[in-house]
PDB file of N, CA and C in Angstrom:
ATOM      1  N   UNK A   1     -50.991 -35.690 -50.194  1.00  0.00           N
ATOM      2  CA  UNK A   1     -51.558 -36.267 -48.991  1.00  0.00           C
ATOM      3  C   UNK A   1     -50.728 -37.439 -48.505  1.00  0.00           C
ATOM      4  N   UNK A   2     -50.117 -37.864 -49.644  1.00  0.00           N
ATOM      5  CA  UNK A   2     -49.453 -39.117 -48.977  1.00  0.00           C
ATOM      6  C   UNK A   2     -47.811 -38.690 -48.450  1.00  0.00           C
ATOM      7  N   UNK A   3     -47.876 -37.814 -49.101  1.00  0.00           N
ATOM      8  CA  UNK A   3     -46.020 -37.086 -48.620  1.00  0.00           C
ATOM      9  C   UNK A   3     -46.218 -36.964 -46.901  1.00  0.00           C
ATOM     10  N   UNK A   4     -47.282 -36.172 -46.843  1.00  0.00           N
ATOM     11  CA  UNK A   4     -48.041 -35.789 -45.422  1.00  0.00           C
ATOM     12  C   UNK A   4     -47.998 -36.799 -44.055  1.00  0.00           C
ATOM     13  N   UNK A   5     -48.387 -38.068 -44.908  1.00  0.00           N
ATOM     14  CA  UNK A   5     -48.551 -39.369 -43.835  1.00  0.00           C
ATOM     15  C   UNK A   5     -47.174 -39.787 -43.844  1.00  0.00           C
ATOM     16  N   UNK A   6     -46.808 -39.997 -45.351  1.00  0.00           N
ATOM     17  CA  UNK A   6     -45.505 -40.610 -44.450  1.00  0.00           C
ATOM     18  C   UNK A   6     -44.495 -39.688 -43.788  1.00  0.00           C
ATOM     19  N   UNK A   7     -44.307 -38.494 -43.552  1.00  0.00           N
ATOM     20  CA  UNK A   7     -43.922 -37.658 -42.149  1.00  0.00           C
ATOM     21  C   UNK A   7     -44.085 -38.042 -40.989  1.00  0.00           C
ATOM     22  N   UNK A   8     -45.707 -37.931 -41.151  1.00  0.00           N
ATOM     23  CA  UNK A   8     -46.154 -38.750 -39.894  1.00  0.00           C
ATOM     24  C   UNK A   8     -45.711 -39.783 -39.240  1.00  0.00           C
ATOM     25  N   UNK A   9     -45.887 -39.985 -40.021  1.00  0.00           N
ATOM     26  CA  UNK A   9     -45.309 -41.739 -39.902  1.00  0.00           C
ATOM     27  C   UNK A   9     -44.336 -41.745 -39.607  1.00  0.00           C
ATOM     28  N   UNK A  10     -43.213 -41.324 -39.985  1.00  0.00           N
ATOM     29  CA  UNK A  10     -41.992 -41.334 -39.703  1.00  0.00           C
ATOM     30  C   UNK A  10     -41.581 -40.437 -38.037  1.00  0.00           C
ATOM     31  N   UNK A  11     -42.139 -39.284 -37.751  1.00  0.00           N
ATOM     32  CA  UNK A  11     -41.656 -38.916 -36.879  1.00  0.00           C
ATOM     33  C   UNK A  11     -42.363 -39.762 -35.767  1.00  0.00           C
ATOM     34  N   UNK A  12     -43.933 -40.565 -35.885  1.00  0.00           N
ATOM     35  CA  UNK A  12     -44.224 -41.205 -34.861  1.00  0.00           C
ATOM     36  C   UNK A  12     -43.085 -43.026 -34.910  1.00  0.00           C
ATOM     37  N   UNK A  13     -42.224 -43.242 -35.750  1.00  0.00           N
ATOM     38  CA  UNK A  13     -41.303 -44.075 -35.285  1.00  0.00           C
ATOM     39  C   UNK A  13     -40.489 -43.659 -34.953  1.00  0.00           C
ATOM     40  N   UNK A  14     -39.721 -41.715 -34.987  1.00  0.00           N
ATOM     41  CA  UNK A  14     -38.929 -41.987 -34.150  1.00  0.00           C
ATOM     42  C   UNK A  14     -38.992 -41.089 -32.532  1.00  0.00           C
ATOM     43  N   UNK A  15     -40.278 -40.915 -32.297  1.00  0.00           N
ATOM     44  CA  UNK A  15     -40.823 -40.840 -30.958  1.00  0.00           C
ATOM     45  C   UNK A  15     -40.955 -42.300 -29.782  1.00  0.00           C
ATOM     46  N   UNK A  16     -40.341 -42.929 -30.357  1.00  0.00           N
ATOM     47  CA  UNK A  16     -40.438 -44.591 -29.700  1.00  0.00           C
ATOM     48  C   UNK A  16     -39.290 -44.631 -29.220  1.00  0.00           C
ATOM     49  N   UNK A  17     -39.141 -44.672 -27.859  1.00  0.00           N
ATOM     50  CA  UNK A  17     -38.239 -44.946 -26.946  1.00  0.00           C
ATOM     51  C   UNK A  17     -37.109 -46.127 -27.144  1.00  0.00           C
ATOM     52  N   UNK A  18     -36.175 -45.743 -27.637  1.00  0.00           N
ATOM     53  CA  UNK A  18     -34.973 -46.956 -27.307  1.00  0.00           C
ATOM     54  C   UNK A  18     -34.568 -47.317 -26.021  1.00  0.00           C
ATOM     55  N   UNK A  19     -34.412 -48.430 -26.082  1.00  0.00           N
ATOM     56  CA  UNK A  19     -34.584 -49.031 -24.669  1.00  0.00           C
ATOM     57  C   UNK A  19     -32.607 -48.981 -24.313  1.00  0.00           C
ATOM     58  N   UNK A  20     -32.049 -48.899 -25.302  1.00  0.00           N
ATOM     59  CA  UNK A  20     -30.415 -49.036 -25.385  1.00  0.00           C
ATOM     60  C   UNK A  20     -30.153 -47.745 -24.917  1.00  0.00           C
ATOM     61  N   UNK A  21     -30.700 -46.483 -24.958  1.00  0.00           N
ATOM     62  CA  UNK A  21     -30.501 -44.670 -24.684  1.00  0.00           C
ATOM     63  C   UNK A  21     -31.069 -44.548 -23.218  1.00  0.00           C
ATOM     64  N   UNK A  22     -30.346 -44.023 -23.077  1.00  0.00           N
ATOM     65  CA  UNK A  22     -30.305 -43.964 -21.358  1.00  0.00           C
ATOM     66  C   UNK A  22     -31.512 -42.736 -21.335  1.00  0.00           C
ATOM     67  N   UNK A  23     -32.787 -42.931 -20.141  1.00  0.00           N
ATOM     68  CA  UNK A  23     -33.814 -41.485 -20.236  1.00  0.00           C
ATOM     69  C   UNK A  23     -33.838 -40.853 -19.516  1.00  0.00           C
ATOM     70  N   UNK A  24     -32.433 -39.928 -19.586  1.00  0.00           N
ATOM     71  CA  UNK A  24     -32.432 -39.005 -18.899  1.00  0.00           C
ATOM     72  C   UNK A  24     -31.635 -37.354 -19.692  1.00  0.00           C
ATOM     73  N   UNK A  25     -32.742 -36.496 -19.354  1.00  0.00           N
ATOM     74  CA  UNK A  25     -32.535 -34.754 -19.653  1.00  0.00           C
ATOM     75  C   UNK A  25     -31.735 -34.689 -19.329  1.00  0.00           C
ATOM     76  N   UNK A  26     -30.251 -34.099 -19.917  1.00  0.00           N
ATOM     77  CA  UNK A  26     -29.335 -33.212 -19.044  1.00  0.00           C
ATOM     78  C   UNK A  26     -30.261 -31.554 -18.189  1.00  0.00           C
ATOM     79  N   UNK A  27     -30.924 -31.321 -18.573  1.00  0.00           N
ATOM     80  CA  UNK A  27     -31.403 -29.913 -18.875  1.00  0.00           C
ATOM     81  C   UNK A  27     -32.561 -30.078 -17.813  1.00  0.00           C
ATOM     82  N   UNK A  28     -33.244 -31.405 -18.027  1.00  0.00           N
ATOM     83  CA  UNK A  28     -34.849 -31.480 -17.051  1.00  0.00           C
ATOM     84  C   UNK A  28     -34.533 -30.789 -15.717  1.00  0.00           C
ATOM     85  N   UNK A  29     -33.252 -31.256 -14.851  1.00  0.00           N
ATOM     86  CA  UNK A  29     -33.383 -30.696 -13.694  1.00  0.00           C
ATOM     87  C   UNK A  29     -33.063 -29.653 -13.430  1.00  0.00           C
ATOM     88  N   UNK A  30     -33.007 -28.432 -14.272  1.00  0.00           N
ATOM     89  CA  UNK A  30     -32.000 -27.093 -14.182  1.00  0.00           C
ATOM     90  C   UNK A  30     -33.084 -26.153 -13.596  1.00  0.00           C
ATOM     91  N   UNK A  31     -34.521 -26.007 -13.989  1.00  0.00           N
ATOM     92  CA  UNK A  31     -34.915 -25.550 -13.034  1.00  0.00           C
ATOM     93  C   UNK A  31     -36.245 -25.861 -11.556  1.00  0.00           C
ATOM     94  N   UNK A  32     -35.126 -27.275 -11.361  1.00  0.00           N
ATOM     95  CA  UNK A  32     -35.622 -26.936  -9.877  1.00  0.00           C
ATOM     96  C   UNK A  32     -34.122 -26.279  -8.812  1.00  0.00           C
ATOM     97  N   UNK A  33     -33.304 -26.358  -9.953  1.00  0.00           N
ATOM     98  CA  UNK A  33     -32.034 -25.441  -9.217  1.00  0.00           C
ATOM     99  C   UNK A  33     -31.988 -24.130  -9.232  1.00  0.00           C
ATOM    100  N   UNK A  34     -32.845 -23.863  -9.555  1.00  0.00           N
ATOM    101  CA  UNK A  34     -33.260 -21.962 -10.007  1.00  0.00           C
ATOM    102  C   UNK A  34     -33.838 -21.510  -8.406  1.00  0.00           C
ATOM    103  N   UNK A  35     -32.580 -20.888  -7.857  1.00  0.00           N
ATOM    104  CA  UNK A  35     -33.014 -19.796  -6.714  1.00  0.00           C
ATOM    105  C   UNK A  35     -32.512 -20.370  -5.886  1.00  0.00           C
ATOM    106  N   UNK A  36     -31.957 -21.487  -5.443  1.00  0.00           N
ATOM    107  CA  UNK A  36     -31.308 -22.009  -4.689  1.00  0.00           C
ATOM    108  C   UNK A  36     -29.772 -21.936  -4.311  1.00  0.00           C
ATOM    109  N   UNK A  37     -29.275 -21.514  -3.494  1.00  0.00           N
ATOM    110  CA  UNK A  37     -27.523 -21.011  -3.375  1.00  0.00           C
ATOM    111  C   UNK A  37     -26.827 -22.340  -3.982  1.00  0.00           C
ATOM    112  N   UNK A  38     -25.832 -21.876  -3.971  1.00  0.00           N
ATOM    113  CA  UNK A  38     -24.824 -22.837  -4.681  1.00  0.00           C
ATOM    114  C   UNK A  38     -24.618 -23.947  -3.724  1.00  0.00           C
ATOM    115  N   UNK A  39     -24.177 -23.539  -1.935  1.00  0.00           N
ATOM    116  CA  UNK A  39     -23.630 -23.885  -1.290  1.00  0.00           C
ATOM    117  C   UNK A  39     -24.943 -25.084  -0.838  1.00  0.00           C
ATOM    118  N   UNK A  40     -26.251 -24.546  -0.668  1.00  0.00           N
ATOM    119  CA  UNK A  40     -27.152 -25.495  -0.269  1.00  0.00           C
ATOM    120  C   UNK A  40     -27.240 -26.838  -1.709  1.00  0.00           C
ATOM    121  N   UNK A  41     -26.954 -26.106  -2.939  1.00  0.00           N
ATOM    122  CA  UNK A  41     -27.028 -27.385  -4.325  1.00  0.00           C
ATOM    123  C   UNK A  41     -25.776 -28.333  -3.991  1.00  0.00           C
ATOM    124  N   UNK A  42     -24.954 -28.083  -3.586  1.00  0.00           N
ATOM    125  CA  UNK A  42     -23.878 -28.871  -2.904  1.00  0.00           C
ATOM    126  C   UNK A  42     -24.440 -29.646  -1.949  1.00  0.00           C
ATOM    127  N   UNK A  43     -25.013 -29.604  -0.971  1.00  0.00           N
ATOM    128  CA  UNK A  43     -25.470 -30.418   0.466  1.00  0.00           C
ATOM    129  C   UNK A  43     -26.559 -31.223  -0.427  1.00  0.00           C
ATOM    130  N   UNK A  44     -27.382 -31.123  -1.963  1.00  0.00           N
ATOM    131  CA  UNK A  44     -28.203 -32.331  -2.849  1.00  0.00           C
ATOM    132  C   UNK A  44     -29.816 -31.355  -2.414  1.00  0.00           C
ATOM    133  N   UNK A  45     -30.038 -30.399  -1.969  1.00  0.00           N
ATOM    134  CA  UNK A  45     -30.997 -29.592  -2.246  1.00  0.00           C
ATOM    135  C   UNK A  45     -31.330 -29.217  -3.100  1.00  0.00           C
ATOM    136  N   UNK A  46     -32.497 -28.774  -4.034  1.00  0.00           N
ATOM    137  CA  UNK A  46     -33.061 -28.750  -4.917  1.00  0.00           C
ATOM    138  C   UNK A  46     -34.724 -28.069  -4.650  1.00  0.00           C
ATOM    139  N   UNK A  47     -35.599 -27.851  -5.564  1.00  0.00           N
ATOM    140  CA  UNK A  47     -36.412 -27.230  -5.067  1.00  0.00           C
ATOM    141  C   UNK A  47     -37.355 -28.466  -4.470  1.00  0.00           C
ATOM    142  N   UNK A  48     -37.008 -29.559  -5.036  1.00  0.00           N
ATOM    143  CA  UNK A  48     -38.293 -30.796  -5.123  1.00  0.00           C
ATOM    144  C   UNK A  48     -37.976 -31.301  -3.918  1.00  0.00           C
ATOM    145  N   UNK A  49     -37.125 -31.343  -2.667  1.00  0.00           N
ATOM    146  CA  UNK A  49     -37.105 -31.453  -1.473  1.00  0.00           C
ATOM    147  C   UNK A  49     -37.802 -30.263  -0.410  1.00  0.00           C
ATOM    148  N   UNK A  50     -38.065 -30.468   1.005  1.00  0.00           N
ATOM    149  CA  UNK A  50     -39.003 -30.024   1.446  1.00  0.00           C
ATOM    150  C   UNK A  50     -37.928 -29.056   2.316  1.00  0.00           C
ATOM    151  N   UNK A  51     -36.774 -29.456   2.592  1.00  0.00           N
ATOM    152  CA  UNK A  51     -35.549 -28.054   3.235  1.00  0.00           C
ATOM    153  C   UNK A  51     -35.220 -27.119   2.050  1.00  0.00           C
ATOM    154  N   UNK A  52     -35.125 -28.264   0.529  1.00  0.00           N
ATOM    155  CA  UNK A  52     -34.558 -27.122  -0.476  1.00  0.00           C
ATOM    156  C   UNK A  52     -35.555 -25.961  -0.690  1.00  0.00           C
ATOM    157  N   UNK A  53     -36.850 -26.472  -0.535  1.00  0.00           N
ATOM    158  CA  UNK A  53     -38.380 -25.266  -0.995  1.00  0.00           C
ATOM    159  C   UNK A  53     -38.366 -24.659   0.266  1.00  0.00           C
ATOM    160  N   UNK A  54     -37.493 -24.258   1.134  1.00  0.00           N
ATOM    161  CA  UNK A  54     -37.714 -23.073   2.284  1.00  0.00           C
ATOM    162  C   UNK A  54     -36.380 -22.712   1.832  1.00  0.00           C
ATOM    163  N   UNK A  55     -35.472 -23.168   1.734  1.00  0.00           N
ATOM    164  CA  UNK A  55     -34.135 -22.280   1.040  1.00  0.00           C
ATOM    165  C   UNK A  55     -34.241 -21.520  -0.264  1.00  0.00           C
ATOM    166  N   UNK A  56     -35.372 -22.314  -1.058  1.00  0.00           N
ATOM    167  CA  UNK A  56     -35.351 -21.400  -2.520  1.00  0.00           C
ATOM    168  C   UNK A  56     -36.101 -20.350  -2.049  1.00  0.00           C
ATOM    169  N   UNK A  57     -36.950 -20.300  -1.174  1.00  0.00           N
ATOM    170  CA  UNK A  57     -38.041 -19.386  -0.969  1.00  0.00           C
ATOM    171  C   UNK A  57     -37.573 -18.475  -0.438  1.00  0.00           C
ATOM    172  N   UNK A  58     -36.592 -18.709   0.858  1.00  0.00           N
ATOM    173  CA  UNK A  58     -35.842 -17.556   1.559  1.00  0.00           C
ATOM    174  C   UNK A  58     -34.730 -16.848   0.334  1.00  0.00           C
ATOM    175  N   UNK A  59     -34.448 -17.689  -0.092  1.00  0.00           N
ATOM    176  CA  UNK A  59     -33.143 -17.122  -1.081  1.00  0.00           C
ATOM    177  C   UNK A  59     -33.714 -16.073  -2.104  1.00  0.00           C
ATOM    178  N   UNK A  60     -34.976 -16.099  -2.459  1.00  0.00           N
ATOM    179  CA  UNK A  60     -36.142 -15.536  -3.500  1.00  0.00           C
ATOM    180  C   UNK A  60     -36.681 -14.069  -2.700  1.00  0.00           C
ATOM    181  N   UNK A  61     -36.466 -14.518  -1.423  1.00  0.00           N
ATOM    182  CA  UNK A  61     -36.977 -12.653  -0.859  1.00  0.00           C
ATOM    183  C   UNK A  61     -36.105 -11.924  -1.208  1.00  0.00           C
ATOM    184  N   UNK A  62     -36.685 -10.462  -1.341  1.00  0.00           N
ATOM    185  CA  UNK A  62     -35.995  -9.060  -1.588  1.00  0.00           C
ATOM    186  C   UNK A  62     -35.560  -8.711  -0.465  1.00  0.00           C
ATOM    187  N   UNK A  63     -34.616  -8.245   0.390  1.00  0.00           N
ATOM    188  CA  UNK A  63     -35.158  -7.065   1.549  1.00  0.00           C
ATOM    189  C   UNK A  63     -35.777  -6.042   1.866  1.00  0.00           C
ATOM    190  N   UNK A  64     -35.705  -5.537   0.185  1.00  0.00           N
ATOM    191  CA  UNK A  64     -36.246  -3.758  -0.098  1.00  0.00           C
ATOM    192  C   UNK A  64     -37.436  -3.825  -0.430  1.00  0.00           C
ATOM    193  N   UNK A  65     -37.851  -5.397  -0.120  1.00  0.00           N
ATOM    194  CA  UNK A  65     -39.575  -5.155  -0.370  1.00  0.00           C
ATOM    195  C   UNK A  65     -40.477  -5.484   0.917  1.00  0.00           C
ATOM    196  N   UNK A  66     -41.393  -4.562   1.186  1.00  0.00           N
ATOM    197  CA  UNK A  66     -41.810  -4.751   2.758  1.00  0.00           C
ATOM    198  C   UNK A  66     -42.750  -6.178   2.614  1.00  0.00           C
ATOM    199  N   UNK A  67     -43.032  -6.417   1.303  1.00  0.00           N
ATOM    200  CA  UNK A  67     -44.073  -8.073   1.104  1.00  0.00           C
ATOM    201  C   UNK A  67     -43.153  -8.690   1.482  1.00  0.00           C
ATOM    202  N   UNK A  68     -41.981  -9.138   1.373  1.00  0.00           N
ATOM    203  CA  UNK A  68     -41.288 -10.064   1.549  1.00  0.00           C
ATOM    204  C   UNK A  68     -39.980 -10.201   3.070  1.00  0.00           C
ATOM    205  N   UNK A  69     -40.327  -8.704   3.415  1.00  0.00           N
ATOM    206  CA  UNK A  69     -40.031  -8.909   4.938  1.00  0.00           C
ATOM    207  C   UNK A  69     -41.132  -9.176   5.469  1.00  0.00           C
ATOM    208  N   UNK A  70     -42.531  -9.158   5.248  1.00  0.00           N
ATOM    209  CA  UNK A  70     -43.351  -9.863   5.839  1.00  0.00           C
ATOM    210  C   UNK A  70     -43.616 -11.125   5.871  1.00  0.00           C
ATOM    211  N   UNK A  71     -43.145 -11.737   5.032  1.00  0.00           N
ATOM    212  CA  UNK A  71     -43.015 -12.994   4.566  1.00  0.00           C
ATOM    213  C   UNK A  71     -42.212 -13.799   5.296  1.00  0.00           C
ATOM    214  N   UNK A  72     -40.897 -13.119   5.600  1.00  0.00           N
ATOM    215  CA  UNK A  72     -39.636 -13.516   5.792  1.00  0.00           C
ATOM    216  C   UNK A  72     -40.196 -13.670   7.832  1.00  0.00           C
ATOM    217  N   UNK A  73     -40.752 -12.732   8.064  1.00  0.00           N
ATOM    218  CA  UNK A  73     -41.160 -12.399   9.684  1.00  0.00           C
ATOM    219  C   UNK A  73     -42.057 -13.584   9.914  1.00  0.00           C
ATOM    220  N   UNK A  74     -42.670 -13.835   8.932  1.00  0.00           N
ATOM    221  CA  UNK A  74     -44.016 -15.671   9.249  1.00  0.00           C
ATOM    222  C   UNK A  74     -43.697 -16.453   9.018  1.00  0.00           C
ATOM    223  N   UNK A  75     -42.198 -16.587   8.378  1.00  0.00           N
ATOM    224  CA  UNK A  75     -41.776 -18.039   8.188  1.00  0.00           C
ATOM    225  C   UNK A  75     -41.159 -18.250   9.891  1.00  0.00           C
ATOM    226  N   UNK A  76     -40.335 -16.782  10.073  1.00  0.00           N
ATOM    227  CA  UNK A  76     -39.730 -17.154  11.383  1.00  0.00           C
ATOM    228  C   UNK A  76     -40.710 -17.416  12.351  1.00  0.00           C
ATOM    229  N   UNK A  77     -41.338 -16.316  12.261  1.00  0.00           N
ATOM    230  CA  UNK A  77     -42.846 -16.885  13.486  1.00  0.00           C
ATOM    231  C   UNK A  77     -43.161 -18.628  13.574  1.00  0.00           C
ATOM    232  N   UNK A  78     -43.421 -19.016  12.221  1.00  0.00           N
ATOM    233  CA  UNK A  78     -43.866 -20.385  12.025  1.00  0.00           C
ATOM    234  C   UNK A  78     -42.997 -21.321  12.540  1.00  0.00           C
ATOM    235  N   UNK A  79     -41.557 -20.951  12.363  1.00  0.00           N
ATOM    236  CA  UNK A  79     -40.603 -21.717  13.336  1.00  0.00           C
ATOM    237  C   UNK A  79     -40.560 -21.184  14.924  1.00  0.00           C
ATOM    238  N   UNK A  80     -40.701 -20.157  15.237  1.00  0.00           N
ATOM    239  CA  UNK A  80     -39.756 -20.240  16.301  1.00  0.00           C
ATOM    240  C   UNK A  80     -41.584 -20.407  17.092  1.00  0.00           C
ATOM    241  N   UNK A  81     -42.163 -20.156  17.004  1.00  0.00           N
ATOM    242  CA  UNK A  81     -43.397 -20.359  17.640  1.00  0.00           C
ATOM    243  C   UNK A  81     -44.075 -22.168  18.632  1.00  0.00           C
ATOM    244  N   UNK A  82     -43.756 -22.676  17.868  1.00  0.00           N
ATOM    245  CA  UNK A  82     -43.969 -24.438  18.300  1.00  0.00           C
ATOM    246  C   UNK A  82     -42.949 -24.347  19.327  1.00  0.00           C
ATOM    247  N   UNK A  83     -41.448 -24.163  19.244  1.00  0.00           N
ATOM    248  CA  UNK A  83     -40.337 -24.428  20.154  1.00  0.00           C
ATOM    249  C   UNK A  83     -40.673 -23.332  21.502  1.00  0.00           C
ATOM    250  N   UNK A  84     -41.248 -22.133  21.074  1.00  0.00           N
ATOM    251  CA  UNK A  84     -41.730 -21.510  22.429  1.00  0.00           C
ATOM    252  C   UNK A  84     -43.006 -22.120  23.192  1.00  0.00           C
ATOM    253  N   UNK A  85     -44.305 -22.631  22.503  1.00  0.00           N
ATOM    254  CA  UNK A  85     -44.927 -23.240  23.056  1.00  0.00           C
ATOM    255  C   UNK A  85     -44.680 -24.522  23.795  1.00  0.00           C
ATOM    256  N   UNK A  86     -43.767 -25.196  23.216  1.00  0.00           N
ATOM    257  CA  UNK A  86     -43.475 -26.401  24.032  1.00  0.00           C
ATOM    258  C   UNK A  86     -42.587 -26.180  25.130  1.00  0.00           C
ATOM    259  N   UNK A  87     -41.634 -24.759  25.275  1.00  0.00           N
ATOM    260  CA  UNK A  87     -40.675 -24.361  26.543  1.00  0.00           C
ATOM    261  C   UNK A  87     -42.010 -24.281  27.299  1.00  0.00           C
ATOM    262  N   UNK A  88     -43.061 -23.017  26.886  1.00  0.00           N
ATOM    263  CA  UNK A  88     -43.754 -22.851  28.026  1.00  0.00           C
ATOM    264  C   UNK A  88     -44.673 -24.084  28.428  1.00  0.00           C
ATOM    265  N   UNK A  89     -45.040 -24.957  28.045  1.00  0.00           N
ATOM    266  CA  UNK A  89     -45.576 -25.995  28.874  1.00  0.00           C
ATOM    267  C   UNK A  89     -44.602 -26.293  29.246  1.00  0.00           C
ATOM    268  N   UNK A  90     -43.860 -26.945  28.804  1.00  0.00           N
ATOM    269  CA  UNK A  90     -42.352 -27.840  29.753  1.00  0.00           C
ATOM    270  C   UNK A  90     -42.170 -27.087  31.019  1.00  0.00           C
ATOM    271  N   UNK A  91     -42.085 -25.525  31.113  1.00  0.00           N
ATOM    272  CA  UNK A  91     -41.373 -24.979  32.327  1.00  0.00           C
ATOM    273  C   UNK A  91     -43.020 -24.800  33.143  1.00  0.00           C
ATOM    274  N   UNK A  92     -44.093 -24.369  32.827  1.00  0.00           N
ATOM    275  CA  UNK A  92     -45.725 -24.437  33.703  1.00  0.00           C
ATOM    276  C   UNK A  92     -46.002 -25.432  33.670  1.00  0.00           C
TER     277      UNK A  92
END
């Protein structure tokens, strides 16, 4: 029982943060880079930005799947829709 504790013991001292070790994962951020093109991880996109989570998402559709050309058809709707409503008031 006592072999037991001092394990314990020991791995809860070395779960204690050194303040001298820098805290940072090489590894933590690898997947919010999952699905994202290379060329957009270059421009500092990632999934945890709000342009990178419509690039991972577009980059994530199939074509050969009709769910995800439907998908792909409401994102465009969702854009191009506001910019037509505001032509047609602007021009009526």
């Amino acid at each position: 029982m006592i072999d037991g504790w001092r394990r314990r013991s020991r791995a809860s001292i070395d779960d204690v943060p050194d303040p001298d070790r820098p805290d940072v994962d090489p590894t933590g951020h690898a997947h919010a880079l999952h699905g994202v093109p290379s060329d957009a991880q270059l421009m500092g996109l990632d999934r945890n930005t709000e342009e990178g989570a419509l690039v991972a998402l577009a980059g994530s559709l199939s074509p050969t799947r009709p769910s995800h050309q439907l998908v792909a058809w409401l994102v465009l709707a969702s854009f191009v829709a506001p910019l037509l409503l505001v032509m047609l008031a602007t021009i009526f």
